[in-house]
Protein backbone atom coordinates (compact mmCIF):
# COMPACT_ATOMS: atom_id res chain seq x y z
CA UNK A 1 0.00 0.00 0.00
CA UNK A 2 1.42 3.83 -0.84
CA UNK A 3 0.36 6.77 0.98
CA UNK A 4 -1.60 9.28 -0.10
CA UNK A 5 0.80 12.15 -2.51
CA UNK A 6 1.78 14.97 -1.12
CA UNK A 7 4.79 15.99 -2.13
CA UNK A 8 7.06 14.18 -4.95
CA UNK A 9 9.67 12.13 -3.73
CA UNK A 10 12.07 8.79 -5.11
CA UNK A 11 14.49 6.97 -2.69
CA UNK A 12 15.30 3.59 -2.36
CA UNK A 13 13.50 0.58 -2.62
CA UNK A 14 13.50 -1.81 0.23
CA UNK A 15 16.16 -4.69 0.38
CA UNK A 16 17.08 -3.11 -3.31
CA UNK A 17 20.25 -0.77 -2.02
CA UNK A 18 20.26 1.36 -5.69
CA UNK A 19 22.37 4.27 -6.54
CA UNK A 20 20.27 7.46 -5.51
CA UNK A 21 20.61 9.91 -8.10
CA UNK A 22 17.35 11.47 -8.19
CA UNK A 23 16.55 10.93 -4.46
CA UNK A 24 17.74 12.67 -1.50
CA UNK A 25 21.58 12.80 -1.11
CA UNK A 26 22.67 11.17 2.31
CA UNK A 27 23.84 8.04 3.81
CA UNK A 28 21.99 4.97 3.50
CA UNK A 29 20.95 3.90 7.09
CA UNK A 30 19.05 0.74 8.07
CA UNK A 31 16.64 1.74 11.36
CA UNK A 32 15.66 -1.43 13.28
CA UNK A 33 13.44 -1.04 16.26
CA UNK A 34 10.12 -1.37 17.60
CA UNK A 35 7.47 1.40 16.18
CA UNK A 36 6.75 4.34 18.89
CA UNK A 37 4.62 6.24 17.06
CA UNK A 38 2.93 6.93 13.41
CA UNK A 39 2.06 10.43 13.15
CA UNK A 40 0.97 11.85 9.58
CA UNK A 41 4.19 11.58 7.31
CA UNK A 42 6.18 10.59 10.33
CA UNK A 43 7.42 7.13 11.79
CA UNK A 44 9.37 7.40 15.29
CA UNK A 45 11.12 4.15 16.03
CA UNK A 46 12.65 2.86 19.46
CA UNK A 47 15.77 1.60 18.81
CA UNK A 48 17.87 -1.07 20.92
CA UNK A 49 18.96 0.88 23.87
CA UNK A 50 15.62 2.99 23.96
CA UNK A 51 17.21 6.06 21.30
CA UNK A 52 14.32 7.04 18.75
CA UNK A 53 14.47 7.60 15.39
CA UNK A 54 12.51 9.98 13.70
CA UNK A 55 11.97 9.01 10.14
CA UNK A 56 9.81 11.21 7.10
CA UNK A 57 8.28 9.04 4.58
CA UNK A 58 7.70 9.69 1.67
CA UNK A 59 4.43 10.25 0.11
CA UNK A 60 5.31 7.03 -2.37
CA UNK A 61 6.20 4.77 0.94
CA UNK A 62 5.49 1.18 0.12
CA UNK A 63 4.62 -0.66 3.58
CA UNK A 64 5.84 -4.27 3.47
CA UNK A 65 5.23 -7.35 5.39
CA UNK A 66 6.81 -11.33 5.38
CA UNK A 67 6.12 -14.25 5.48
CA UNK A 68 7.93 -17.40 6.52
CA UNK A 69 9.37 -19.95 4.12
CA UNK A 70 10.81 -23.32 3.98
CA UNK A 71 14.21 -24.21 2.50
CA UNK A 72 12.55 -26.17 0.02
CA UNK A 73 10.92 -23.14 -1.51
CA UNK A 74 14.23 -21.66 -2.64
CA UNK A 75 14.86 -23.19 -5.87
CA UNK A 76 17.78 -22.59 -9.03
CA UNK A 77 17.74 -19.45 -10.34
CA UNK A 78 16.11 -17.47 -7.38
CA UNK A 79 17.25 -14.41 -6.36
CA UNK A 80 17.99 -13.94 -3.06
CA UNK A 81 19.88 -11.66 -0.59
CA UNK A 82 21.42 -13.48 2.84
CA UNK A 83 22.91 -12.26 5.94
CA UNK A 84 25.30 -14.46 6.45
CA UNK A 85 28.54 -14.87 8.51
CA UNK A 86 32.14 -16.04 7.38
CA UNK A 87 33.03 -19.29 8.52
CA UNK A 88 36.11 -21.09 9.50
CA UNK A 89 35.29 -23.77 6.90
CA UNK A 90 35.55 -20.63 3.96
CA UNK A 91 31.91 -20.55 3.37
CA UNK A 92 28.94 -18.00 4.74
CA UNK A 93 26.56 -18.94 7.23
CA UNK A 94 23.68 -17.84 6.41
CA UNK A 95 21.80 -15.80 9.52
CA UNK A 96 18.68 -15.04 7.52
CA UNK A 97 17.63 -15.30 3.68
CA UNK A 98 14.68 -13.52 1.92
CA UNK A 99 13.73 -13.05 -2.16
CA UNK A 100 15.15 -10.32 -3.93
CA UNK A 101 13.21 -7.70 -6.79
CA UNK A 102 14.65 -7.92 -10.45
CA UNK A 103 15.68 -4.21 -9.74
CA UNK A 104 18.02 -4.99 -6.96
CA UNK A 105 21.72 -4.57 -7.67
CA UNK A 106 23.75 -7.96 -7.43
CA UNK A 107 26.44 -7.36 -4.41
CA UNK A 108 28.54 -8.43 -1.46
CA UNK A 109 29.17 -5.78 0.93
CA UNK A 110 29.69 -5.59 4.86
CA UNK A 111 26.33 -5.26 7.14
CA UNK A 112 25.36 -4.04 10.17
CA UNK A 113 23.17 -6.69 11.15
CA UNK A 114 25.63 -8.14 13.14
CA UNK A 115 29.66 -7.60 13.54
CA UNK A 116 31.53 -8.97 10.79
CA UNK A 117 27.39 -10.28 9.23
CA UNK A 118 27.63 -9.65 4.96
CA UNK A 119 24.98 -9.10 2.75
CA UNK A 120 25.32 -10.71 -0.64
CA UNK A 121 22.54 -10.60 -3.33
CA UNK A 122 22.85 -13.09 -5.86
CA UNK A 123 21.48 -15.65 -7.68
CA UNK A 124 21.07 -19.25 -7.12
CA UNK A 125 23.21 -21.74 -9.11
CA UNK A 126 23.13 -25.05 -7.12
CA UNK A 127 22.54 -26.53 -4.13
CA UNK A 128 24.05 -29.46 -2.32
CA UNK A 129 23.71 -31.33 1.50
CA UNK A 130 26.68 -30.41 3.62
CA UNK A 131 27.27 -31.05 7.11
CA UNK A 132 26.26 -28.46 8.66
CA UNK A 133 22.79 -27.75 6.79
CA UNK A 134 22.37 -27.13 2.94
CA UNK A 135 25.20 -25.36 0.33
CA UNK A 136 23.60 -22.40 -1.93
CA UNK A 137 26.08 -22.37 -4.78
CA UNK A 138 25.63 -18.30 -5.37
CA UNK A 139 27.10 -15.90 -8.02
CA UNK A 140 26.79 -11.80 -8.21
CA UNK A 141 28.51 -9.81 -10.46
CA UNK A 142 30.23 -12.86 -12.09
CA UNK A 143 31.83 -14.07 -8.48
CA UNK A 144 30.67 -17.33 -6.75
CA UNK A 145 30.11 -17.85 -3.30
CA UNK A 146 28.82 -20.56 -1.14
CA UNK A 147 25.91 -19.93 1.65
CA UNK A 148 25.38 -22.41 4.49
CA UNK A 149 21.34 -22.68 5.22
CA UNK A 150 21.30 -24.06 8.52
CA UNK A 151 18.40 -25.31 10.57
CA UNK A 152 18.57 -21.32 12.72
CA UNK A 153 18.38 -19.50 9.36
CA UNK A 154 15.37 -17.40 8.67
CA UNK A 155 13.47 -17.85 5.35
CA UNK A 156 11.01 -15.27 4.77
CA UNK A 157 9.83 -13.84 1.61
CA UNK A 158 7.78 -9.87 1.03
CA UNK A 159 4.13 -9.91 1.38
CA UNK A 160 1.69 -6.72 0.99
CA UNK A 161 0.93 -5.00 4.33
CA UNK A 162 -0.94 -1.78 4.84
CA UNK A 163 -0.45 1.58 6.61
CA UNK A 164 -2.81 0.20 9.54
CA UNK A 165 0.04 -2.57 10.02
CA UNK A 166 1.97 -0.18 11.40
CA UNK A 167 1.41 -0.02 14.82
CA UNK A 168 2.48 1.02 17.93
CA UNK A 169 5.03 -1.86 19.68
CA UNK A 170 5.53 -3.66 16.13
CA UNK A 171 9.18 -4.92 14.81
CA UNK A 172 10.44 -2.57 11.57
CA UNK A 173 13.06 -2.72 9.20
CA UNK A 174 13.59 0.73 7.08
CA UNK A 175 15.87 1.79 4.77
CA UNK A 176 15.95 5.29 5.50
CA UNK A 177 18.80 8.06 4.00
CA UNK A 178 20.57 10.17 7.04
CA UNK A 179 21.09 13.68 5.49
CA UNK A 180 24.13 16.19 6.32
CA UNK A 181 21.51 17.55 9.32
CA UNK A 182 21.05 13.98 10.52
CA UNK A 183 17.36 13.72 9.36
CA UNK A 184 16.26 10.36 8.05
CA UNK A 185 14.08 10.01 4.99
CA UNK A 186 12.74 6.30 3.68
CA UNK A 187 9.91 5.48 1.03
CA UNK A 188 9.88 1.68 2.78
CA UNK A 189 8.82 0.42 5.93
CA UNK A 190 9.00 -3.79 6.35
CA UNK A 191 6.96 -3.98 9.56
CA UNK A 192 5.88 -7.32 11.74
CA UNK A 193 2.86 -9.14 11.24
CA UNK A 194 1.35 -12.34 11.73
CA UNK A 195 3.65 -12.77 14.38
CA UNK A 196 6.80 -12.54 11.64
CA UNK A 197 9.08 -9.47 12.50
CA UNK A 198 11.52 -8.36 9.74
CA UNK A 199 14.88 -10.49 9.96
CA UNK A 200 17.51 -8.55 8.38
């Protein structure tokens, strides 16, 4: 669902991480948190160790839910990003795993998530039984890399939600831009529902 226009706006799309040359310059900066308050044009989210962050949507916000999947939904060719973290055997663990737009830039980069978690969006080549779970044979950008699904790792996939989903004491994940003033701007919101708060 998109709110109502009111002014006219373009950032980025959520899990997508494009270039932003027609939106807002800034730093992208994930929020995660627990929603305080939905006022207008305005989300305020509580933040681990009770800070708030004040974020202005923009008047084409899309509002996002998930929903949980199984391993065996992820099949060749998907694309997916992954949170994963570097293990001793050489591969990536993956910490959670959700489906990818067309739109979204293929990438490995460092995350906040967790220290030392990566992000890597690519597409699904292969996959084999290891010992520690299942082996997603990946490649981005014509590099390979090898994600370890374990039986901890979060599978969730987007699913429409609404503005009313967004209330007060629910899980959210935004992609929001910090500008020079440190004001936050985001045309996404992935909030909880159904029980399923947002992973990444």
């Amino acid at each position: 669902m998109r709110f109502k226009p009111l002014l006219i706006a373009a950032l980025a799309a959520a899990f997508a991480l494009p270039a932003l040359a027609q939106a807002p310059q800034g730093t992208p900066t994930n929020v995660r948190g627990k929603i305080a308050k939905v006022s207008g044009q305005t989300l305020t989210v509580k933040m681990a160790g009770g800070a708030l962050a004040v974020i202005n949507l923009a008047p084409t916000t899309t509002v996002k839910a998930l929903q949980r999947k199984k391993l065996s939904d992820i099949k060749d060719g998907d694309y997916i990003a992954s949170t994963s973290m570097p293990g001793k055997d050489g591969k990536l663990h993956a910490i959670e795993i959700h489906w990818l737009p067309a739109a979204a830039p293929e990438l490995q980069v460092p995350y906040d998530l967790r220290m030392g978690s990566i992000m890597t969006n690519a597409h699904i080549q292969g996959m084999a039984k290891v010992k520690d779970g299942t082996d997603l044979a990946v490649t981005y950008k014509g590099s390979t890399a090898d994600i370890v699904v374990g039986p901890k790792t979060v599978i969730v996939a987007p699913v429409d939600a609404t503005v009313s989903d967004m209330k007060v004491g629910k899980a959210v994940f935004v992609r929001a831009i910090k500008a020079a003033d440190g004001t936050l701007s985001a045309n996404n919101v992935t909030v909880e529902k159904n029980g399923v708060k947002p992973p990444m």
